[in-house]
Protein backbone atom coordinates (compact mmCIF):
# COMPACT_ATOMS: atom_id res chain seq x y z
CA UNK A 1 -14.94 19.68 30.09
CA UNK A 2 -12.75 22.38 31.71
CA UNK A 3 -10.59 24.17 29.82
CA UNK A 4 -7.52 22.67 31.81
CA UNK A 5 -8.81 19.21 30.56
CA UNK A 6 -9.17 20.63 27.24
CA UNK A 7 -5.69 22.30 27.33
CA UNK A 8 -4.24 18.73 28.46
CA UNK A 9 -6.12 16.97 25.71
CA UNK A 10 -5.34 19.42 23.11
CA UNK A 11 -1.52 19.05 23.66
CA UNK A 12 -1.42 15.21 24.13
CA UNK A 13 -2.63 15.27 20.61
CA UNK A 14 -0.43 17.61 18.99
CA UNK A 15 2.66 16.03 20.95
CA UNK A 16 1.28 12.65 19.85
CA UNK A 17 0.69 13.72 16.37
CA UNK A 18 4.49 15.52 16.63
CA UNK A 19 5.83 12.22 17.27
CA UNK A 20 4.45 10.38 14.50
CA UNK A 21 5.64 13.03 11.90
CA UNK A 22 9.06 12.94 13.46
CA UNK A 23 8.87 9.18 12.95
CA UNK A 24 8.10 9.13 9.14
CA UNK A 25 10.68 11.38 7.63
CA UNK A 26 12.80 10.50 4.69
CA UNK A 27 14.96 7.44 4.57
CA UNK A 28 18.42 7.37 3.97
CA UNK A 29 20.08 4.34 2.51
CA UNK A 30 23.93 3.98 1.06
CA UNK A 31 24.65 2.36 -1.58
CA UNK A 32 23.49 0.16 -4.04
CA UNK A 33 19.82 -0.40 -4.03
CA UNK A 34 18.99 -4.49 -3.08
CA UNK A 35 17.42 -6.26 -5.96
CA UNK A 36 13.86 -7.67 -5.31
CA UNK A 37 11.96 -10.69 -5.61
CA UNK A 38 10.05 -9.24 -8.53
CA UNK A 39 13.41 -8.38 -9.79
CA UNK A 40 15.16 -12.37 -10.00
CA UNK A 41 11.88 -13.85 -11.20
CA UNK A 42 12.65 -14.69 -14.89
CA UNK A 43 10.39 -12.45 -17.60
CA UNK A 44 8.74 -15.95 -19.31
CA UNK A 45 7.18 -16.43 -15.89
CA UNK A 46 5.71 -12.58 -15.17
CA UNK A 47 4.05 -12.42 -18.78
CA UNK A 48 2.61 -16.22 -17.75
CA UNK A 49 1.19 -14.87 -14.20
CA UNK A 50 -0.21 -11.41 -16.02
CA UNK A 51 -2.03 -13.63 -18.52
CA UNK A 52 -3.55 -15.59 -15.81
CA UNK A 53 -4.33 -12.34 -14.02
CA UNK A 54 -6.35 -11.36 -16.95
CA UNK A 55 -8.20 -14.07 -18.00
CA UNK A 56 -9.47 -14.47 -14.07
CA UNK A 57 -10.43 -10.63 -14.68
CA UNK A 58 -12.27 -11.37 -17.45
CA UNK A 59 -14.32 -14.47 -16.27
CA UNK A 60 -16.70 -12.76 -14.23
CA UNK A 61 -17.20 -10.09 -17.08
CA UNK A 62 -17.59 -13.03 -19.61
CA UNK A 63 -20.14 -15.01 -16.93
CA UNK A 64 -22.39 -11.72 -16.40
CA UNK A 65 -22.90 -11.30 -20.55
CA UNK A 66 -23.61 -14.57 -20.88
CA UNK A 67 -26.24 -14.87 -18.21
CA UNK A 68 -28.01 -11.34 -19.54
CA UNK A 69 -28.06 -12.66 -22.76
């Protein structure tokens, strides 16, 4: 590779990489923050799906002692 070709290459990348830095700076919203999905769900129902999330954790954990013994 010449070093034109590598000149070209080399600044396609930073300009490239420039552009995608540019492109994920800090957001600015106004005013008040929009409430979730997580947020309107009622607190009976998260405890309900956490306790189903950790029994199917513990399943394989309870399969694997039982089958070493």
């Amino acid at each position: 590779m010449t070093r034109r070709a590598a000149g070209a290459v080399l600044a396609a990348v930073l300009l490239a990489g420039a552009a995608l830095l540019t492109g994920c700076g800090p957001v600015v919203t106004h005013g008040p923050a929009s409430s979730g999905a997580a947020d309107s769900a009622p607190p009976a129902d998260l405890q309900q799906k956490l306790d189903a999330a950790e029994s199917a954790a513990a399943a394989p954990d309870a399969d694997t002692a039982a089958e070493n013994g």
